[in-house]
Structures are given as C-alpha cells and as structure tokens.
PDB file of N, CA and C in Angstrom:
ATOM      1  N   UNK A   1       0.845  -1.177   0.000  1.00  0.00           N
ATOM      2  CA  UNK A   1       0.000   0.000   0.000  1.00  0.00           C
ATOM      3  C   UNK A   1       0.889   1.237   0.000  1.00  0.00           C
ATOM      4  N   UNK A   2       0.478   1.966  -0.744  1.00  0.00           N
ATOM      5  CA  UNK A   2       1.325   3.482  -1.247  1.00  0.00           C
ATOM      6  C   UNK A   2       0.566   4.457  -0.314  1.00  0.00           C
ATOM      7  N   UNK A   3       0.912   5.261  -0.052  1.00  0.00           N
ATOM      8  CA  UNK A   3      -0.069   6.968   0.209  1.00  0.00           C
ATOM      9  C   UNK A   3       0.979   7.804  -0.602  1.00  0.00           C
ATOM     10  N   UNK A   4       0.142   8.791  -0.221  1.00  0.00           N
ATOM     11  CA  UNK A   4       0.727   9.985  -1.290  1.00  0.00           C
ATOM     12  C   UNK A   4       2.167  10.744  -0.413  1.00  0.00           C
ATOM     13  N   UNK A   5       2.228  10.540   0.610  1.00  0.00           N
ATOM     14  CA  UNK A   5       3.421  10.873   1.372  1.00  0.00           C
ATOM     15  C   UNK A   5       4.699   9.814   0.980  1.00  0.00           C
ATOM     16  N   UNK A   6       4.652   8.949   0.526  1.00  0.00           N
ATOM     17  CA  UNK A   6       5.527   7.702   0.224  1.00  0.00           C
ATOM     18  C   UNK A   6       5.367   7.316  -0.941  1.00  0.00           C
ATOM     19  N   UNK A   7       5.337   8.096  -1.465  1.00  0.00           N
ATOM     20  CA  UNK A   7       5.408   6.947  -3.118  1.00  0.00           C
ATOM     21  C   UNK A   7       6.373   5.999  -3.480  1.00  0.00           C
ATOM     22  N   UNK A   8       5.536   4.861  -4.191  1.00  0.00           N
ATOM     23  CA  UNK A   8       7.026   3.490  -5.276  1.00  0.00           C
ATOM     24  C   UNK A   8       7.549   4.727  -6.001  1.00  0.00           C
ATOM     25  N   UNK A   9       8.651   4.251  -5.791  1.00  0.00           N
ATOM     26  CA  UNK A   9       9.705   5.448  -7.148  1.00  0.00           C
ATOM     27  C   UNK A   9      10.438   3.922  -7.901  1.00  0.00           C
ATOM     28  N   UNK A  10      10.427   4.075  -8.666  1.00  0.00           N
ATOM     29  CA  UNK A  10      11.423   3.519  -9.815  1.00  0.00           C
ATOM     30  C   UNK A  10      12.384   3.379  -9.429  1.00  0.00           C
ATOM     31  N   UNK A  11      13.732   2.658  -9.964  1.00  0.00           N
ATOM     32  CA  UNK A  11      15.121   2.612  -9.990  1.00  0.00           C
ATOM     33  C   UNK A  11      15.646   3.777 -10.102  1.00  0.00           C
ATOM     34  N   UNK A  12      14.913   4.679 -11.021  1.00  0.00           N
ATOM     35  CA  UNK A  12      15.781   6.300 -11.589  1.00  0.00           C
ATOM     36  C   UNK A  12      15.121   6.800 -10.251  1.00  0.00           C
ATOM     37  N   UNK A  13      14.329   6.808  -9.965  1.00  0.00           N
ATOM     38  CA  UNK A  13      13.384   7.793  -8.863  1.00  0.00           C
ATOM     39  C   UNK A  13      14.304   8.079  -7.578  1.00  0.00           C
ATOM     40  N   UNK A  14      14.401   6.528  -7.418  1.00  0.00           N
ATOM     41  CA  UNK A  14      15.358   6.008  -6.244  1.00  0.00           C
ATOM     42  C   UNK A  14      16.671   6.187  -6.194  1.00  0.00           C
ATOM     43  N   UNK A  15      17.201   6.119  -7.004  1.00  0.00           N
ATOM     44  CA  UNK A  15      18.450   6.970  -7.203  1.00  0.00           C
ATOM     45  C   UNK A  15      18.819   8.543  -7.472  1.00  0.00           C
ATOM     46  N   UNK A  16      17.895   9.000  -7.780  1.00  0.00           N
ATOM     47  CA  UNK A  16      17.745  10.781  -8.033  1.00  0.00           C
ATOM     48  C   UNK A  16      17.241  11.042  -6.066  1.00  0.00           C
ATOM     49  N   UNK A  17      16.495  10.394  -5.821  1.00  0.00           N
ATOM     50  CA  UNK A  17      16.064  10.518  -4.392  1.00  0.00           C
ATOM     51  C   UNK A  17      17.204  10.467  -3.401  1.00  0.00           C
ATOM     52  N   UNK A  18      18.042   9.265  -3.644  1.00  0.00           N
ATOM     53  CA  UNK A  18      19.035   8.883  -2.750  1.00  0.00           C
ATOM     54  C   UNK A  18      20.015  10.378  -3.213  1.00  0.00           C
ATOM     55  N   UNK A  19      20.548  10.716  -4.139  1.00  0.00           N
ATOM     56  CA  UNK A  19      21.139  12.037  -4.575  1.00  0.00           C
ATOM     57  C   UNK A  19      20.716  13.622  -3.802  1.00  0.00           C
ATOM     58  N   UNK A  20      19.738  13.437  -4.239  1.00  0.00           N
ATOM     59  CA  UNK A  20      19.360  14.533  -3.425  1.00  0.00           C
ATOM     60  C   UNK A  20      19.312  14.779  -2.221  1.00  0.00           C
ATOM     61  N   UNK A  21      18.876  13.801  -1.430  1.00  0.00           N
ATOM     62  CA  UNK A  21      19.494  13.583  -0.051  1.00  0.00           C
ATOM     63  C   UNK A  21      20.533  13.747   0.611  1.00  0.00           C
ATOM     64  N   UNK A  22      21.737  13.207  -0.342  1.00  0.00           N
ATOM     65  CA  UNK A  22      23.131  13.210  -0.102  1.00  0.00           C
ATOM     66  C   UNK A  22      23.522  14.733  -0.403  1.00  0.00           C
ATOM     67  N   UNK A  23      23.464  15.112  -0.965  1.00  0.00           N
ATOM     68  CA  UNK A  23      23.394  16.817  -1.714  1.00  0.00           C
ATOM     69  C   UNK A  23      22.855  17.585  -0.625  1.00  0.00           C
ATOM     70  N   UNK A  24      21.727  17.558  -0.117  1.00  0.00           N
ATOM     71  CA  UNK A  24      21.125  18.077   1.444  1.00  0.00           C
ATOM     72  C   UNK A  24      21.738  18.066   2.289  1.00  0.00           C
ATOM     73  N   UNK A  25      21.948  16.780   2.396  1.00  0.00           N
ATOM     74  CA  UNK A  25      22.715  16.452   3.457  1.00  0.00           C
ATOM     75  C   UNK A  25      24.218  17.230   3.839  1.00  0.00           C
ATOM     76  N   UNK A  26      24.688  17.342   2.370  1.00  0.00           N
ATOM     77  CA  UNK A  26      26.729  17.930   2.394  1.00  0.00           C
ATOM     78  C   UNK A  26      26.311  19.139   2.288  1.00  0.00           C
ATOM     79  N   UNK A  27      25.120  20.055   1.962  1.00  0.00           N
ATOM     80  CA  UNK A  27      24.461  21.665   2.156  1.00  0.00           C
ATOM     81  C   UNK A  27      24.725  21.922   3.129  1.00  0.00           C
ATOM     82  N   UNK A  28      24.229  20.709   4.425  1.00  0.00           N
ATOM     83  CA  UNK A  28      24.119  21.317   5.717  1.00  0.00           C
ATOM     84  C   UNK A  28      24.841  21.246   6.427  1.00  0.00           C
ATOM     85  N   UNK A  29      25.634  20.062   6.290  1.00  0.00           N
ATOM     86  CA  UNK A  29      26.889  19.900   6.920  1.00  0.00           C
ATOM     87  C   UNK A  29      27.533  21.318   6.680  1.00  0.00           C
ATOM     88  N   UNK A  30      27.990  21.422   5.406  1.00  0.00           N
ATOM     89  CA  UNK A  30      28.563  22.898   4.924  1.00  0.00           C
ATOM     90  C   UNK A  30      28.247  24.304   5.686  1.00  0.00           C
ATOM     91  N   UNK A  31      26.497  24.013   5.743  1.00  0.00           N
ATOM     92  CA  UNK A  31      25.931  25.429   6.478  1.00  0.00           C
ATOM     93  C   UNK A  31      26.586  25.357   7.550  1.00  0.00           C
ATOM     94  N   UNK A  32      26.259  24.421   8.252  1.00  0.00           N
ATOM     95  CA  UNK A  32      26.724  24.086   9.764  1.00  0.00           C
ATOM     96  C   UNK A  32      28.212  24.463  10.456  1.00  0.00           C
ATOM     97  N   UNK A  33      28.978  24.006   9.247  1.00  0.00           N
ATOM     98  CA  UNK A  33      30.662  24.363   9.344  1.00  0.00           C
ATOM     99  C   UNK A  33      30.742  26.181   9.516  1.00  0.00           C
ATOM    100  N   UNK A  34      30.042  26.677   8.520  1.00  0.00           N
ATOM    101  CA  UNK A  34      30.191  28.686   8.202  1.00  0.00           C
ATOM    102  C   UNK A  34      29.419  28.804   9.490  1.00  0.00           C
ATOM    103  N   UNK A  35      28.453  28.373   9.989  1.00  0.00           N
ATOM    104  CA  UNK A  35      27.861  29.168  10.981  1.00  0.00           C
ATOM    105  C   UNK A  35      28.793  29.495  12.968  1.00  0.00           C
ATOM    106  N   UNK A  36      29.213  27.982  12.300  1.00  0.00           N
ATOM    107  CA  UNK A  36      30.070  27.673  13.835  1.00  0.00           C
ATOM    108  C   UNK A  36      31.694  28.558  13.368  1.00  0.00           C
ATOM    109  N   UNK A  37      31.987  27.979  12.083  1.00  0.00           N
ATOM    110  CA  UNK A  37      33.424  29.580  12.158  1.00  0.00           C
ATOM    111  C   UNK A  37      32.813  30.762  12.526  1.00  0.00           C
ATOM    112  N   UNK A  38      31.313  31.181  11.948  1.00  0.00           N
ATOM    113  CA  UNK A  38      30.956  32.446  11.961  1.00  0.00           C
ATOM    114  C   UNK A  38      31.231  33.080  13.252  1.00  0.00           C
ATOM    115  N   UNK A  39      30.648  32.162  14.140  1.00  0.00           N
ATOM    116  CA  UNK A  39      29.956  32.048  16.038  1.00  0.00           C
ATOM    117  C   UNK A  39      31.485  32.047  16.905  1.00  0.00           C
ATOM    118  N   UNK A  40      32.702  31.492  16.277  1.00  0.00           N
ATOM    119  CA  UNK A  40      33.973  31.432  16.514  1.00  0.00           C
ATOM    120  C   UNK A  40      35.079  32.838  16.096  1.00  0.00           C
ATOM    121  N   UNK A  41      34.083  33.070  15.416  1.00  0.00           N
ATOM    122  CA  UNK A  41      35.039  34.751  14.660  1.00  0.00           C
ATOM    123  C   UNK A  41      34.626  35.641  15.461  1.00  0.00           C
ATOM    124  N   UNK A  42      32.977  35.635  15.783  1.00  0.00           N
ATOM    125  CA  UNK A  42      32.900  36.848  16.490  1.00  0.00           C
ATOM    126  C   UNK A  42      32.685  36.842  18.152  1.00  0.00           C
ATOM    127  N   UNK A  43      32.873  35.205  18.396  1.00  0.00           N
ATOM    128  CA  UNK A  43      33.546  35.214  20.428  1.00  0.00           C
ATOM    129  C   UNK A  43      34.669  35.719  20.269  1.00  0.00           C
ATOM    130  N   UNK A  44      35.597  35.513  18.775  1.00  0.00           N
ATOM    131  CA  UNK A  44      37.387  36.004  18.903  1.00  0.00           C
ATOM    132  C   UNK A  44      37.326  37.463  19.160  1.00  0.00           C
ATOM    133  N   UNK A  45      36.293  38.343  18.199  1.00  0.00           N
ATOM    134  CA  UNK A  45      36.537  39.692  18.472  1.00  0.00           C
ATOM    135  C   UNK A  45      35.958  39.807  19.561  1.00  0.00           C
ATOM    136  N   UNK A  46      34.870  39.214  20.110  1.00  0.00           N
ATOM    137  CA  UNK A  46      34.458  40.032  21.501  1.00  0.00           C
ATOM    138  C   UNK A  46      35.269  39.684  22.638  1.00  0.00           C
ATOM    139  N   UNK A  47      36.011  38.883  22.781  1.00  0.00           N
ATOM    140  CA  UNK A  47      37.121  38.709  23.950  1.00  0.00           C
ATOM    141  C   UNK A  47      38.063  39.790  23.578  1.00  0.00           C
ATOM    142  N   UNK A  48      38.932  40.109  22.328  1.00  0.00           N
ATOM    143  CA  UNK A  48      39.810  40.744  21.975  1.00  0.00           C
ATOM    144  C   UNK A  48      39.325  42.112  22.407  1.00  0.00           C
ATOM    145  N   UNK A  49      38.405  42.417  21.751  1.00  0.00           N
ATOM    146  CA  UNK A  49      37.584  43.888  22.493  1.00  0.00           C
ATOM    147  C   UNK A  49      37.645  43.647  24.131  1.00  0.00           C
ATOM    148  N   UNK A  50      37.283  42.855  24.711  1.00  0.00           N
ATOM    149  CA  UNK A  50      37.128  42.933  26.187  1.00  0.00           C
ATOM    150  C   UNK A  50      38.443  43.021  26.893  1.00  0.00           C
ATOM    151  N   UNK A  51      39.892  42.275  26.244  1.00  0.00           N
ATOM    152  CA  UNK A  51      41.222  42.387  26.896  1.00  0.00           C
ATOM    153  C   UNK A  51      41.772  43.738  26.561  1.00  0.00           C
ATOM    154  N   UNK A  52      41.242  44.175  25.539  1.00  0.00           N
ATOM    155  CA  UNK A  52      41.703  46.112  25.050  1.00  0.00           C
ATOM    156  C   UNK A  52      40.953  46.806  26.249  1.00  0.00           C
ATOM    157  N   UNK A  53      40.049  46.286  26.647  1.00  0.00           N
ATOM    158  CA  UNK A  53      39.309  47.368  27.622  1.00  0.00           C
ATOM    159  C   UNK A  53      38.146  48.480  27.328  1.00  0.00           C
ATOM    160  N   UNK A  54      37.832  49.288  27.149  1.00  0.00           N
ATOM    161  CA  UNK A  54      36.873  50.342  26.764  1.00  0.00           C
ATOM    162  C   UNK A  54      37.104  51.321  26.166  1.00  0.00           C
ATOM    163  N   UNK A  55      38.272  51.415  26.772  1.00  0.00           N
ATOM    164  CA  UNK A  55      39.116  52.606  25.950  1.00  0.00           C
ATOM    165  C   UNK A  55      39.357  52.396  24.401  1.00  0.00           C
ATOM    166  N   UNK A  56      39.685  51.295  24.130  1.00  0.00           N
ATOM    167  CA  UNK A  56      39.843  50.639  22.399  1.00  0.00           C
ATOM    168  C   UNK A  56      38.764  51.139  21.677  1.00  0.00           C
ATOM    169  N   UNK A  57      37.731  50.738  22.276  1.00  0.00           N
ATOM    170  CA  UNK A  57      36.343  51.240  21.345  1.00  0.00           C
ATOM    171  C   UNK A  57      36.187  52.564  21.148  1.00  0.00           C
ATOM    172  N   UNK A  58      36.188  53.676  21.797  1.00  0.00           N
ATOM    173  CA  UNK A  58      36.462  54.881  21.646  1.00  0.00           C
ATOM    174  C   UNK A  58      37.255  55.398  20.435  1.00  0.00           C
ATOM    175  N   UNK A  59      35.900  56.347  19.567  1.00  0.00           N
ATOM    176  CA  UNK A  59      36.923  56.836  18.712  1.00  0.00           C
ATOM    177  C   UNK A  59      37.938  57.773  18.867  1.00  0.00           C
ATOM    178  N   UNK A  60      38.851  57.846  17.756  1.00  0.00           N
ATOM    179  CA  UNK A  60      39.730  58.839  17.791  1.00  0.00           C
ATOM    180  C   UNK A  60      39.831  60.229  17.584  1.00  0.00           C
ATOM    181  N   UNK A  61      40.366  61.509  18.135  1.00  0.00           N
ATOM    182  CA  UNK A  61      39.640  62.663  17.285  1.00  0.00           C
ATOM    183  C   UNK A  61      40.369  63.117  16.052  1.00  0.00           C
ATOM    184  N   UNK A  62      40.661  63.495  15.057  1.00  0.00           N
ATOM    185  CA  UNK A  62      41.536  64.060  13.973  1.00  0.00           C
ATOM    186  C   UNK A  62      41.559  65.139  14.091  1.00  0.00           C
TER     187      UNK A  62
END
C-alpha cells in the first residue's frame, strides 16, 4: 500500500532521491561548518575587544 506521502519510485526515482538527499545532506553539513566559524570569529573579536578594555572602542579625534 502506497499513500501519497511515500510513493514506489522507480530505480531512476530512487536513485535521483538517494542524490538529493546526499546533496542536502553535504548543504548542511557545509551550512553548519560557516555558521560555527561564523559564532567562533565573532567570540574572537568580543574577547579581543574585552582584553583592550573600553578605551579601544572609543573613537579617535583628527
């Protein structure tokens, strides 16, 4: 018994299916990698800002 949430797929079906999956799958892995450097770049600057002190942030006058 089929429903419409599960369909028989074919040999091609089933293999374009299994593909796409795998393809999803290495997207997110990927996303996953940029988001955690992202989340790692900017704890680096906010510690670096915090060992400069307050004064760092302050602009300069010309």
């Amino acid at each position: 018994m089929t429903d419409a949430r599960h369909p028989t797929l074919s040999d091609k079906g089933q293999t374009e299916a299994e593909n796409r999956q795998r393809r999803q799958a290495e997207a997110l892995r990927a996303n996953l990698a940029r988001r955690k450097a992202r989340a790692r770049a900017i704890d680096a600057a906010d510690a670096t800002d915090a060992a400069e002190g307050p004064e760092a942030n302050t602009p300069t006058p010309e």
